[in-house]
Protein backbone atom coordinates (compact mmCIF):
# COMPACT_ATOMS: atom_id res chain seq x y z
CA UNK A 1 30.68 -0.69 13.61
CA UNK A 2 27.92 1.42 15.64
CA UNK A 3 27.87 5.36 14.18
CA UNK A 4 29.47 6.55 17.64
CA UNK A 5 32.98 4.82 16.66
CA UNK A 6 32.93 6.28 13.20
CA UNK A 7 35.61 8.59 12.32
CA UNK A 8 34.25 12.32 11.72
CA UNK A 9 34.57 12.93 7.75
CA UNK A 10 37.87 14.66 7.50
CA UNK A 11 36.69 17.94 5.52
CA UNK A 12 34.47 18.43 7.90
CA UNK A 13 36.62 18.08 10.57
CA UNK A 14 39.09 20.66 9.21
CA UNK A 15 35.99 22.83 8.62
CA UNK A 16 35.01 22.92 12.22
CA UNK A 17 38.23 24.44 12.76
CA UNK A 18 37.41 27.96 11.18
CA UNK A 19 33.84 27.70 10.06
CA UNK A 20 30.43 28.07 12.25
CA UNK A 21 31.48 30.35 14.90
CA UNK A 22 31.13 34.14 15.54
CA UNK A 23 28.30 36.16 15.14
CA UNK A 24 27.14 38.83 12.23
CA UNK A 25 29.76 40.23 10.05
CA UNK A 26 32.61 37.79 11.64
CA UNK A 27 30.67 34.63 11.19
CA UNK A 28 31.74 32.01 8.46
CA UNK A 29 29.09 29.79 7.39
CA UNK A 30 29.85 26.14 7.35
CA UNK A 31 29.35 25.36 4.08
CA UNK A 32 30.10 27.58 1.42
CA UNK A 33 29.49 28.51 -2.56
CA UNK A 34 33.13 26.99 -3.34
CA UNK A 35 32.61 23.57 -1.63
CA UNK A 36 29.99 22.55 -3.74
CA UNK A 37 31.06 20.33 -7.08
CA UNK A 38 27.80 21.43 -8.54
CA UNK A 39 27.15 25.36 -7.76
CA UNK A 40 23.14 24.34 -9.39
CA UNK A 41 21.02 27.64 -7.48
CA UNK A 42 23.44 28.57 -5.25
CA UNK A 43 24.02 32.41 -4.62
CA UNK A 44 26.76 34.79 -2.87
CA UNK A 45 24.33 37.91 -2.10
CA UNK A 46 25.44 40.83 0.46
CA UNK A 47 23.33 40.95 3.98
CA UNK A 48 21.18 44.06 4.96
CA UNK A 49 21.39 42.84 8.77
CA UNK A 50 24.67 41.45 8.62
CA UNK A 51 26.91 43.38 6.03
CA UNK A 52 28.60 40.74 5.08
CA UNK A 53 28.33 37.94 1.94
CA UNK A 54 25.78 34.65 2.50
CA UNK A 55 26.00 31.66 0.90
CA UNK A 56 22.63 30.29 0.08
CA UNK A 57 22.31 26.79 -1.61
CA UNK A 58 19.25 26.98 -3.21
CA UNK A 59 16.65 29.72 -4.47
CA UNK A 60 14.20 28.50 -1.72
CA UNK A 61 16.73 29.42 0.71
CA UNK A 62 16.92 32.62 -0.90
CA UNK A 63 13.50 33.72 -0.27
CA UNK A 64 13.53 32.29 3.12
CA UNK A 65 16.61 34.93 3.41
CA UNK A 66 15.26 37.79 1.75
CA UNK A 67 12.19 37.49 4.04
CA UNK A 68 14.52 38.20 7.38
CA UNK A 69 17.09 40.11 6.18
CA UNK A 70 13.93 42.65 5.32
CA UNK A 71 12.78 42.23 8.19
CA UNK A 72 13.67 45.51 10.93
CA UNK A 73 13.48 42.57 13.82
CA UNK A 74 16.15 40.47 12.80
CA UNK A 75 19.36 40.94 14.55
CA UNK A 76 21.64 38.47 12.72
CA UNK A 77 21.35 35.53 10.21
CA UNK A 78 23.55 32.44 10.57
CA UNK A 79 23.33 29.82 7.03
CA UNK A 80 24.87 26.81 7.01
CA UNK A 81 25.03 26.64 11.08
CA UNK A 82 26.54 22.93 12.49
CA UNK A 83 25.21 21.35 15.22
CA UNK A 84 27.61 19.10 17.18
CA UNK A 85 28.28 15.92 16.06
CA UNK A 86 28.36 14.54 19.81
CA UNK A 87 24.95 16.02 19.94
CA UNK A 88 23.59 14.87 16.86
CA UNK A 89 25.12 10.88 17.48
CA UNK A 90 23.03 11.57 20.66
CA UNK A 91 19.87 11.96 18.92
CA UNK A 92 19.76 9.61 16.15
CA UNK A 93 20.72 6.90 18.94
CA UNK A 94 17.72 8.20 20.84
CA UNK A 95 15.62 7.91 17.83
CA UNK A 96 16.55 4.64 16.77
CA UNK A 97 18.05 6.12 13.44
CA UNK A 98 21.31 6.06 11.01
CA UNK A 99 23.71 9.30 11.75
CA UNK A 100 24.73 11.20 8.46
CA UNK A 101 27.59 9.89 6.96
CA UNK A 102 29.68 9.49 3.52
CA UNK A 103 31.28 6.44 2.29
CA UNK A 104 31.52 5.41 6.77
CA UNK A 105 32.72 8.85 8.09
CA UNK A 106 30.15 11.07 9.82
CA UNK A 107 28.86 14.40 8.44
CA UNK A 108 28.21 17.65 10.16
CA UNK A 109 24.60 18.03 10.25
CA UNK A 110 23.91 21.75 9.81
CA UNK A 111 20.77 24.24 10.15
CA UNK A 112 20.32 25.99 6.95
CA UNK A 113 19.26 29.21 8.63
CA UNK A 114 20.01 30.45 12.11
CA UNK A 115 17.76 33.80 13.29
CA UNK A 116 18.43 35.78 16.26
CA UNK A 117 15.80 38.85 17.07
CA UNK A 118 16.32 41.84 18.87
CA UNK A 119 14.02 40.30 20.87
CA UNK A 120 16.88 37.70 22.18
CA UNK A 121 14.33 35.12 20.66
CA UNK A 122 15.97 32.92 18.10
CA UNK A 123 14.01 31.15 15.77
CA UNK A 124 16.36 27.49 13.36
CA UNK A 125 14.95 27.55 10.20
CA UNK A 126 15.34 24.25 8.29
CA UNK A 127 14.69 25.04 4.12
CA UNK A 128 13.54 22.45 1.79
CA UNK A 129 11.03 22.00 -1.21
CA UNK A 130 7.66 20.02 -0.80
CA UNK A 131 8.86 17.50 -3.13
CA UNK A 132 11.46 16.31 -1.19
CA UNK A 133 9.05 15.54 2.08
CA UNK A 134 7.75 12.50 1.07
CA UNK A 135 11.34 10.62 1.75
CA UNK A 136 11.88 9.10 4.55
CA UNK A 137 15.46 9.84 4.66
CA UNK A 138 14.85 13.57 4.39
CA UNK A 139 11.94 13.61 7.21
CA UNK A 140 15.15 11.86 9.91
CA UNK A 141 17.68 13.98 9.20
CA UNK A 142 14.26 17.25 9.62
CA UNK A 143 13.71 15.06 12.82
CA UNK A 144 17.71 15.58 14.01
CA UNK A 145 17.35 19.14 14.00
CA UNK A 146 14.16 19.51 15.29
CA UNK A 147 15.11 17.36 18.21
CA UNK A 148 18.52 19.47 18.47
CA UNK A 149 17.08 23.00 18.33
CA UNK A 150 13.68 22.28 20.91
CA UNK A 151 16.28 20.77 23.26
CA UNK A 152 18.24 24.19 22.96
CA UNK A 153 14.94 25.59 24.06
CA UNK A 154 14.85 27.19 19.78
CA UNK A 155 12.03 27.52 17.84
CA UNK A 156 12.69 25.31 15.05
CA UNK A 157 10.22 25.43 11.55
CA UNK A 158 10.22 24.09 8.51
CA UNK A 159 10.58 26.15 4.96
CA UNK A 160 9.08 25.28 1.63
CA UNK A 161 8.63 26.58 -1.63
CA UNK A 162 5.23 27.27 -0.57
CA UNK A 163 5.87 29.91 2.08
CA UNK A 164 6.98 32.23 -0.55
CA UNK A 165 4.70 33.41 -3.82
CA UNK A 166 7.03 34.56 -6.36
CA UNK A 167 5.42 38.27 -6.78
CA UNK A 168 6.65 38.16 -2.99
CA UNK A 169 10.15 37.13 -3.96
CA UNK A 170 10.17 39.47 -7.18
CA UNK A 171 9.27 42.50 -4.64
CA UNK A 172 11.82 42.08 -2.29
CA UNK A 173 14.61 40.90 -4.52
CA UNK A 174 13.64 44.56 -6.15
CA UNK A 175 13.47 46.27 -2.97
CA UNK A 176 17.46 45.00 -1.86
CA UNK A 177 18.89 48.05 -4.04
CA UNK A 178 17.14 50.10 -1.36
CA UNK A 179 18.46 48.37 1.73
CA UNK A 180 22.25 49.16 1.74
CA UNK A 181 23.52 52.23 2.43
CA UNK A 182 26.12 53.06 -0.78
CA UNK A 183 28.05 55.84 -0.99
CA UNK A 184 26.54 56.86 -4.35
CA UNK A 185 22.85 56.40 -2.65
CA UNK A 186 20.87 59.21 -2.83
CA UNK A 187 19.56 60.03 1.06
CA UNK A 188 15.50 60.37 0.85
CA UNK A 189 13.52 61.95 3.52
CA UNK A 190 10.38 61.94 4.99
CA UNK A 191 9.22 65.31 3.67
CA UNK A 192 9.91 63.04 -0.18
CA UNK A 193 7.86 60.53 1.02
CA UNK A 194 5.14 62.47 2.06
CA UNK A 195 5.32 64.26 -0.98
CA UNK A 196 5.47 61.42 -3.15
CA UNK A 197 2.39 59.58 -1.18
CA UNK A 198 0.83 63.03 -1.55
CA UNK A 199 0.84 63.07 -5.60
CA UNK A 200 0.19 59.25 -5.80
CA UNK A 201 -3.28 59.52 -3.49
CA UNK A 202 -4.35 61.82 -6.53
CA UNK A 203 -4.38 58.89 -8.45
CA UNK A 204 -6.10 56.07 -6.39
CA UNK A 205 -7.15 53.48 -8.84
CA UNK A 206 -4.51 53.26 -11.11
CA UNK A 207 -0.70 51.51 -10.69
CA UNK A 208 1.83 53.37 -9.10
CA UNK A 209 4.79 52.20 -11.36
CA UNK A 210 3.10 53.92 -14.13
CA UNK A 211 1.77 57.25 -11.88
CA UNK A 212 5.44 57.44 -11.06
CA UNK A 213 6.92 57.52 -15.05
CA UNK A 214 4.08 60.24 -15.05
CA UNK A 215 5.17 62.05 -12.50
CA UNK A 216 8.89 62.27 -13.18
CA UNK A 217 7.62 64.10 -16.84
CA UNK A 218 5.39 66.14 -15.23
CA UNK A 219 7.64 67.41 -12.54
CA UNK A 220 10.56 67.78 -14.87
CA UNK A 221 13.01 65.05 -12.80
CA UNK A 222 15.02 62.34 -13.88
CA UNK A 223 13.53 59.27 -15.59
CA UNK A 224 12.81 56.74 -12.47
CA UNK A 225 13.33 59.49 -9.41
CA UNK A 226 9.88 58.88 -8.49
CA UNK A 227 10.63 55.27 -8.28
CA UNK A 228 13.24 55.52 -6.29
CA UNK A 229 11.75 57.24 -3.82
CA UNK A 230 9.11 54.55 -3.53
CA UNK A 231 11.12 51.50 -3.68
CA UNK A 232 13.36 53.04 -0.67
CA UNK A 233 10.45 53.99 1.33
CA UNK A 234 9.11 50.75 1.23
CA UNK A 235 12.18 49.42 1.83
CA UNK A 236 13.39 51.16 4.73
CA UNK A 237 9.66 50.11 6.26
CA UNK A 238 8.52 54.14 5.74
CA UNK A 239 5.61 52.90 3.30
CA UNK A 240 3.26 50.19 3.55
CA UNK A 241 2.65 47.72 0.31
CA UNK A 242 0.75 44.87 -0.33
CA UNK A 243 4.40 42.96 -0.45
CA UNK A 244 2.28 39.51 -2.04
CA UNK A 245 1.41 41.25 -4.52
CA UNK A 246 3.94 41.98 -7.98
CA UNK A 247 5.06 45.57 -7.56
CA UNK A 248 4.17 46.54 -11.37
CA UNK A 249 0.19 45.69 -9.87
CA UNK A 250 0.33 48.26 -6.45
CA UNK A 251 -2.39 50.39 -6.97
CA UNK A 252 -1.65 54.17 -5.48
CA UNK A 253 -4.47 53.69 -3.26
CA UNK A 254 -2.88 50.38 -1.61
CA UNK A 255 0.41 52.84 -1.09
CA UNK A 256 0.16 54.21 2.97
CA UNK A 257 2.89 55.83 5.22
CA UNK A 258 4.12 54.59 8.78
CA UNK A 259 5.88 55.88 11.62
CA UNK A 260 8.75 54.15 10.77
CA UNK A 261 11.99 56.18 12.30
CA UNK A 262 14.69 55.99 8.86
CA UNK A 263 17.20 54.18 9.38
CA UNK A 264 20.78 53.02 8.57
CA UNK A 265 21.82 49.10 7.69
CA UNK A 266 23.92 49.52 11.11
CA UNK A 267 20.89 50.25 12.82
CA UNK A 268 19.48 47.23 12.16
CA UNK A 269 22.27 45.43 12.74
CA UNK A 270 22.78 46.46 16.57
């Protein structure tokens, strides 16, 4: 039986009916957390850009994630995003190659990161780890989406472990606090910043975590306010840092405000 008379796999197919439409906060990803027998690396985190949960299947996809949802360009974030299976049966017959499928029913192929800019450009991010390149299997069903998303006129890349250092990942993991605007949040302004960028240039050479325990004694504030103020400048893009670098390393001198407007998560998301 050729793949195009295959029956589609009938979770899918009841998937499709609710999941994988819709755009920022009403989107449903395709596949998610509570499917999965095995939950292994998979994560439930809130989105910056989107305000709503993501389910992420792996920690690679997590720093792919964490990398655009920090990112003041990104407009929305789609995981888990299916591609049509009349499309897809399309391709692999044009490429000579066997469909996805379990046990003879065909399986949504999906996109495991979908990025739309303010821009309009959108950019189909496909996530795996270098280890798993070398199988063949793995480089036809890359070769599916690739062929999907260039037809769609899409950037599509490719994601590895490699694209992401893990001081990188460690920064803006502790930079997501920062990012969402809680009730209980205190607001900082730019006269704090330039305050705080203004006591930390008096100490070029030496690591601003520390400068900033320093400070809070010597200024007679809470344990960690200087911190704070930091971690949501550089969050909210008001302060530059060398972001591949650990955060416990940033020397004060490497610390230098922008022009960056403060802003809101809605903001971001518009």
């Amino acid at each position: 039986m050729s793949d195009t008379d295959k029956p589609l796999d009938p979770s899918d197919e009841k998937r499709l009916k609710t999941r994988g439409s819709g755009m920022g906060k009403d989107y449903i990803p395709f596949i998610c957390i509570q499917d999965l027998s095995s939950s292994g690396e998979s994560i439930r985190i809130p989105g910056h850009t989107t305000g709503r949960a993501h389910h992420l299947l792996s920690g690679i996809e997590l720093g792919a994630f964490i990398i655009f949802d920090w990112n003041p360009q990104t407009r929305d974030i789609r995981e888990q995003f299916p591609i049509p299976v009349s499309d897809t049966l399309t391709i692999c017959q044009q490429l000579g190659i066997k469909h996805p499928q379990l046990r003879g029913k065909l399986k949504v192929v999906t996109t495991d990161l979908l990025i739309d800019f303010n821009s309009g450009r959108k950019m189909a991010l496909a996530v795996k780890p270098v280890s798993e390149l070398s199988d063949e299997r793995t480089i036809e069903k890359l070769q599916i989406e690739k062929t999907y998303w260039e037809g769609c006129g899409v950037e599509w890349k490719l994601f590895t472990d490699r694209e992401i250092t893990k001081p990188m990942k460690e920064n803006l993991l502790w930079l997501r606090p920062a990012l969402h605007d809680a009730p209980e949040q205190t607001v900082i302004d730019r006269e704090e910043i330039t305050s705080l960028l203004g006591r930390l240039s008096e100490y070029a050479g030496l690591t601003a975590t520390r400068i900033c325990a320093r400070l809070d004694d010597q200024y007679g504030v809470e344990p960690g306010s200087h911190l704070q103020t930091l971690r949501y400048g550089i969050a909210r893009h008001l302060i530059t840092a060398p972001i591949q670098t650990s955060y416990h390393d940033w020397k004060c001198s490497e610390l230098q405000q922008t022009s960056q407007a403060i802003t809101s998560v809605g903001a971001y998301a518009n």
